[in-house]
N, C-alpha and C. Protein backbone atom coordinates (compact mmCIF):
# COMPACT_ATOMS: atom_id res chain seq x y z
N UNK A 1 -12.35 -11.91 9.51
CA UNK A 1 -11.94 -11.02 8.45
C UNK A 1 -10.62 -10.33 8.77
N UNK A 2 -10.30 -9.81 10.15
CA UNK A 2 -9.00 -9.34 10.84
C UNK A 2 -7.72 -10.26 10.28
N UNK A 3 -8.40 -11.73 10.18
CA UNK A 3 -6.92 -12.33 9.97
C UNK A 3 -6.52 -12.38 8.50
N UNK A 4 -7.31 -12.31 7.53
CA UNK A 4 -6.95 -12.11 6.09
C UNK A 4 -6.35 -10.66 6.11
N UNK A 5 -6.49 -9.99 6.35
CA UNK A 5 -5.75 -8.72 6.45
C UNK A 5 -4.37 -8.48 7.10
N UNK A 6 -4.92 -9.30 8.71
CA UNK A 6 -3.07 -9.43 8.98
C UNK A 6 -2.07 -10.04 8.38
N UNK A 7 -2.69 -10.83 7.94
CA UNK A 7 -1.77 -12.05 7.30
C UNK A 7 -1.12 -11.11 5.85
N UNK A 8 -2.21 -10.49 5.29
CA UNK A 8 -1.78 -9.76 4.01
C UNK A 8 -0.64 -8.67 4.19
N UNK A 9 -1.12 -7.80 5.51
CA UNK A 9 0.07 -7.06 6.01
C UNK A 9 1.44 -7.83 5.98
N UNK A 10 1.39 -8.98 7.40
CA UNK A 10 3.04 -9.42 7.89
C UNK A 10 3.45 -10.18 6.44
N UNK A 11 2.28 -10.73 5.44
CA UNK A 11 3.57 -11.36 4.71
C UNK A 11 3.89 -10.16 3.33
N UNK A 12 3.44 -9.13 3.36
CA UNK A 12 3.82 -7.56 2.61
C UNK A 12 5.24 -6.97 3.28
N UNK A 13 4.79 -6.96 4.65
CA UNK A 13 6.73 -7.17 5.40
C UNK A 13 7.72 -7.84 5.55
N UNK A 14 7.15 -9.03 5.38
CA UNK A 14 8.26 -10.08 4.93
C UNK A 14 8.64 -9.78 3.82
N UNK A 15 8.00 -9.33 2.69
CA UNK A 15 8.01 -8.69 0.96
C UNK A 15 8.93 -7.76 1.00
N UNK A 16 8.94 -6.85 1.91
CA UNK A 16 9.31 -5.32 1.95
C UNK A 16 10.83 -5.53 2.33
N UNK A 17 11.06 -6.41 3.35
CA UNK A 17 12.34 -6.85 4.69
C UNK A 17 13.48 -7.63 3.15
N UNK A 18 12.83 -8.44 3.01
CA UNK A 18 13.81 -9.38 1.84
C UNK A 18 13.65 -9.38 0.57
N UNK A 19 13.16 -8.89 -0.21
CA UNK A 19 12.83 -8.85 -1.52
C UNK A 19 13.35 -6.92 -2.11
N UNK A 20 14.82 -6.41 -1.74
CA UNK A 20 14.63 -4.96 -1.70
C UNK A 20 15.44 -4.64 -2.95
N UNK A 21 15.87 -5.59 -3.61
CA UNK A 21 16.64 -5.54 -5.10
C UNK A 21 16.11 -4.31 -5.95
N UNK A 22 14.68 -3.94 -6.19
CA UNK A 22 14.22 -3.40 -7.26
C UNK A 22 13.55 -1.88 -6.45
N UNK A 23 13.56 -1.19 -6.86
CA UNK A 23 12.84 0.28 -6.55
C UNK A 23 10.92 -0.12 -6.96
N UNK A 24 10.94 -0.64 -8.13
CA UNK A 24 9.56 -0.69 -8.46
C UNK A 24 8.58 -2.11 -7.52
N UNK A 25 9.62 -2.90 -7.48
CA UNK A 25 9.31 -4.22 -6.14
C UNK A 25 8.75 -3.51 -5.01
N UNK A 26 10.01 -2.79 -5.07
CA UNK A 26 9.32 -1.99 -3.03
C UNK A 26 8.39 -0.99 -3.31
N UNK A 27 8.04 -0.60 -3.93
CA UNK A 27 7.13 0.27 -4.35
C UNK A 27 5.32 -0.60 -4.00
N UNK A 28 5.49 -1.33 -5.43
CA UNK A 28 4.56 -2.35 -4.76
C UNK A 28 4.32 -2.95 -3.75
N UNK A 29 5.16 -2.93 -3.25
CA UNK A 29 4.62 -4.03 -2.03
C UNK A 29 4.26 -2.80 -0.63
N UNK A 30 4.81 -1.81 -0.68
CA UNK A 30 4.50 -1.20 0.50
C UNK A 30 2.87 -0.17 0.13
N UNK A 31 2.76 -0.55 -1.76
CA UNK A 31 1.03 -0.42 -1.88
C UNK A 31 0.29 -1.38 -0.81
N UNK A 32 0.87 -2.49 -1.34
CA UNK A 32 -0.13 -3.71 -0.64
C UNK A 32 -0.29 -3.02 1.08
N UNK A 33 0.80 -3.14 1.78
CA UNK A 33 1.05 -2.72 2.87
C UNK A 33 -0.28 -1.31 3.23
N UNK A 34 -0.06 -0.43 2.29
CA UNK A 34 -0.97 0.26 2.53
C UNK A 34 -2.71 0.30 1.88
N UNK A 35 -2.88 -0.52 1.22
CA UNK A 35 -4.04 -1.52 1.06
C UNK A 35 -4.19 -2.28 2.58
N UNK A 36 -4.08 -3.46 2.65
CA UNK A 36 -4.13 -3.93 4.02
C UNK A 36 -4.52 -3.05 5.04
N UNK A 37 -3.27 -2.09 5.57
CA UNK A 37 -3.92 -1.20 6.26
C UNK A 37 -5.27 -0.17 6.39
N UNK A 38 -5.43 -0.12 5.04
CA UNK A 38 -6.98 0.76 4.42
C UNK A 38 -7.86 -0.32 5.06
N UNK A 39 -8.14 -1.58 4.44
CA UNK A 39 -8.84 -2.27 4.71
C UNK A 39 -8.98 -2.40 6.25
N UNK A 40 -8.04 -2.89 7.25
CA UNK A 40 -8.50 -2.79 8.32
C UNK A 40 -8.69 -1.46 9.47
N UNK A 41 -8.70 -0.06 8.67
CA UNK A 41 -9.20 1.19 9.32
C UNK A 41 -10.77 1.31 8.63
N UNK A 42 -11.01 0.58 7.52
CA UNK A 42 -12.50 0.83 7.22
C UNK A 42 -13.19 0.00 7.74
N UNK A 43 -13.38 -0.96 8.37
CA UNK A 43 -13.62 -2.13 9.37
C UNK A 43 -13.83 -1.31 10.56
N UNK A 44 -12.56 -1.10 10.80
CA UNK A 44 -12.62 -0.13 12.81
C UNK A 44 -13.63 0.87 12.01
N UNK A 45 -13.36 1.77 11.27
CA UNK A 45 -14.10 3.22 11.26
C UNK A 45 -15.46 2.95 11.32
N UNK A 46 -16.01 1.90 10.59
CA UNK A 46 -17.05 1.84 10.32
C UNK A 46 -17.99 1.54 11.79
N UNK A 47 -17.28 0.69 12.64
CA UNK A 47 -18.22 0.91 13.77
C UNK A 47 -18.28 2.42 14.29
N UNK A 48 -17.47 2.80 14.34
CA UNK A 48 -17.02 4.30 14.86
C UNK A 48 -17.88 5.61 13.97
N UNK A 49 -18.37 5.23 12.63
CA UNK A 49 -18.96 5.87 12.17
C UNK A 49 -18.35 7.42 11.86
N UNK A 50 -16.74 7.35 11.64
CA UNK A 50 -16.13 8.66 11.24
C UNK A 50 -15.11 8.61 10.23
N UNK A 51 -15.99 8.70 9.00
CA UNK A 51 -15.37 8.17 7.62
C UNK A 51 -14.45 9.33 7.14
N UNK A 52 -14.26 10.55 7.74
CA UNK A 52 -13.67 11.39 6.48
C UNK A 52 -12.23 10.89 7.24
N UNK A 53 -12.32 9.91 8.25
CA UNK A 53 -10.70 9.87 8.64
C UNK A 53 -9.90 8.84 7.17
N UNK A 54 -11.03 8.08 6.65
CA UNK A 54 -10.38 7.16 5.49
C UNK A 54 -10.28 7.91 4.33
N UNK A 55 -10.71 9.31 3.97
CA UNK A 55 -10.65 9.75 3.09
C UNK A 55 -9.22 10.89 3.14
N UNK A 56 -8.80 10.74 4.40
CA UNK A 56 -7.30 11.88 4.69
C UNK A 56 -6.66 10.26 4.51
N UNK A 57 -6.52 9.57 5.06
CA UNK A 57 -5.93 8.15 4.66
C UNK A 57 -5.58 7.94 3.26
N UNK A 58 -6.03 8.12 2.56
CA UNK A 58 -6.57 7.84 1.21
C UNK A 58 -5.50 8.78 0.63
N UNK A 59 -5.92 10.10 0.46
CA UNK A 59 -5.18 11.18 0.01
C UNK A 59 -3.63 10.99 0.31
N UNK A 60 -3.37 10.49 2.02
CA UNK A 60 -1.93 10.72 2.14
C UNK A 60 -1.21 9.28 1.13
N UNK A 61 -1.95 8.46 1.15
CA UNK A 61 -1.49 7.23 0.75
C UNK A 61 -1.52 7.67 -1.36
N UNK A 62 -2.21 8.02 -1.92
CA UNK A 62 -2.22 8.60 -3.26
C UNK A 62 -0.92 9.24 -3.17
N UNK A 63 -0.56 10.39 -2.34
CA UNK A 63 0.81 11.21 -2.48
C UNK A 63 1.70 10.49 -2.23
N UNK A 64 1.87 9.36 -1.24
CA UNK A 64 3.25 8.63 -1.26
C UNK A 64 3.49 7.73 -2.34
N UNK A 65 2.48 7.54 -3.08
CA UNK A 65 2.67 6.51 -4.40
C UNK A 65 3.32 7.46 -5.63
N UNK A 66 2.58 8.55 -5.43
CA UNK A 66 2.87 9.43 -6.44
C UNK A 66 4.09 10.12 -6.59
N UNK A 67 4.99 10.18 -4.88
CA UNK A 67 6.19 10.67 -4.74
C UNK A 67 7.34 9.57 -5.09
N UNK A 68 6.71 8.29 -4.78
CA UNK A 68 7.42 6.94 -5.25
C UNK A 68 7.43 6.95 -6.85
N UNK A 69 6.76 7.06 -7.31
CA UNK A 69 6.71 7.25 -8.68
C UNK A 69 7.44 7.78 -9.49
N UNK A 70 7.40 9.15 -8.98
CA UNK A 70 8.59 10.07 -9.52
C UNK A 70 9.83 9.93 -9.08
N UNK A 71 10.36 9.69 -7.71
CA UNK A 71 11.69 8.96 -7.36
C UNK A 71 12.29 8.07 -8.54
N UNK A 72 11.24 7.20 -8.64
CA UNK A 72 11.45 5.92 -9.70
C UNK A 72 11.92 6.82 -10.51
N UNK A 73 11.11 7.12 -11.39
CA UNK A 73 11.62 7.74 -12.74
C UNK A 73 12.75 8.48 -12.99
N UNK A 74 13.06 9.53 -11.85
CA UNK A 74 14.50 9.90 -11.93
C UNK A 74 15.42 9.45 -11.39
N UNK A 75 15.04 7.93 -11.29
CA UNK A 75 16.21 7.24 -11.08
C UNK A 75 16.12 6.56 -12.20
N UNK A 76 15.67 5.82 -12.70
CA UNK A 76 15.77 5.04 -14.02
C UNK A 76 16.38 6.49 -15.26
N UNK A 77 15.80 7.32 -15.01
CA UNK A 77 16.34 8.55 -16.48
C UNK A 77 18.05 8.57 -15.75
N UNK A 78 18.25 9.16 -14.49
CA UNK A 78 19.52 9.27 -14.29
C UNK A 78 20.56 8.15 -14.22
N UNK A 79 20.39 7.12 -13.77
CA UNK A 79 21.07 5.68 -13.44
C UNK A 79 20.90 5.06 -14.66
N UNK A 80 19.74 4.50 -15.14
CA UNK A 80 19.51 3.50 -16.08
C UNK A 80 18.91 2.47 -15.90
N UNK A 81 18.31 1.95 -14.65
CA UNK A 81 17.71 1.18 -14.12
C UNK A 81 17.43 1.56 -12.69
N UNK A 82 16.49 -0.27 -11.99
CA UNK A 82 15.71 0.54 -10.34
C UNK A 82 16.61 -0.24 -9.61
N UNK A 83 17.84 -0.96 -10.32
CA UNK A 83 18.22 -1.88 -8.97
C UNK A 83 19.11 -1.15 -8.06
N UNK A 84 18.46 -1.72 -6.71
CA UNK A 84 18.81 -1.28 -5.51
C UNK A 84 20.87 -1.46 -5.16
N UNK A 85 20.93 -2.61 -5.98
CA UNK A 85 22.77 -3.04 -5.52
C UNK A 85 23.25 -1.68 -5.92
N UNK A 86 23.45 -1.09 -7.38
CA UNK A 86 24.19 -0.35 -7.96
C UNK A 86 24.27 0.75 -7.41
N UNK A 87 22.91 1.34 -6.69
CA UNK A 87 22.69 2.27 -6.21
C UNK A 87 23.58 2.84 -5.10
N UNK A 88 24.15 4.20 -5.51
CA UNK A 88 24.78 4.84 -4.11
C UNK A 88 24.41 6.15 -3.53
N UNK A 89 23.02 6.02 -2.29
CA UNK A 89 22.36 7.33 -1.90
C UNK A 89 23.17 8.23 -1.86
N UNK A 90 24.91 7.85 -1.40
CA UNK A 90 26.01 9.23 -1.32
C UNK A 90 25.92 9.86 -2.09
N UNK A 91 26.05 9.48 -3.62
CA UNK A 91 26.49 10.24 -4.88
C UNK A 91 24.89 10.89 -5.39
N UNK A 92 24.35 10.77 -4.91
CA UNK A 92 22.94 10.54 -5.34
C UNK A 92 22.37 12.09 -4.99
């Protein structure tokens, strides 16, 4: 079961590494990234039997989607789109 998960991780970084054109692309994919990772801390936890650590997991991972989210949006209202070329963090 470890290796369906790794595999889901490294090829989410391969996703993340070369595919960085779009704001909403990388967005997704570093979900997956943090999917994957959920999945293999509820596996470990579960022998370990100390679940509220997946539920602070959980929470921090909800706020980084949610801070991605809104990034997005005020970049599409201010720019006009998510692509990464046009983009200049200087002026930004």
């Amino acid at each position: 079961m470890y290796y369906l998960y790794l595999f889901i991780f490294f090829t989410s970084l391969f996703m993340y590494t070369f595919n960085y054109y779009h704001v909403m692309l990388i967005l997704m994919v570093l979900e997956f990234i943090m999917l994957s990772m959920l999945m293999i801390l509820v596996s470990v936890v579960l022998l370990m039997n100390f679940l509220n650590f997946v539920m602070y997991y959980l929470v921090f991972v909800v706020c980084e989607s949610v801070l991605g989210l809104t990034l997005l949006l005020l970049m599409v209202r201010s720019k006009g789109n998510d692509n990464m070329k046009f983009l200049n963090l200087v002026l930004w």
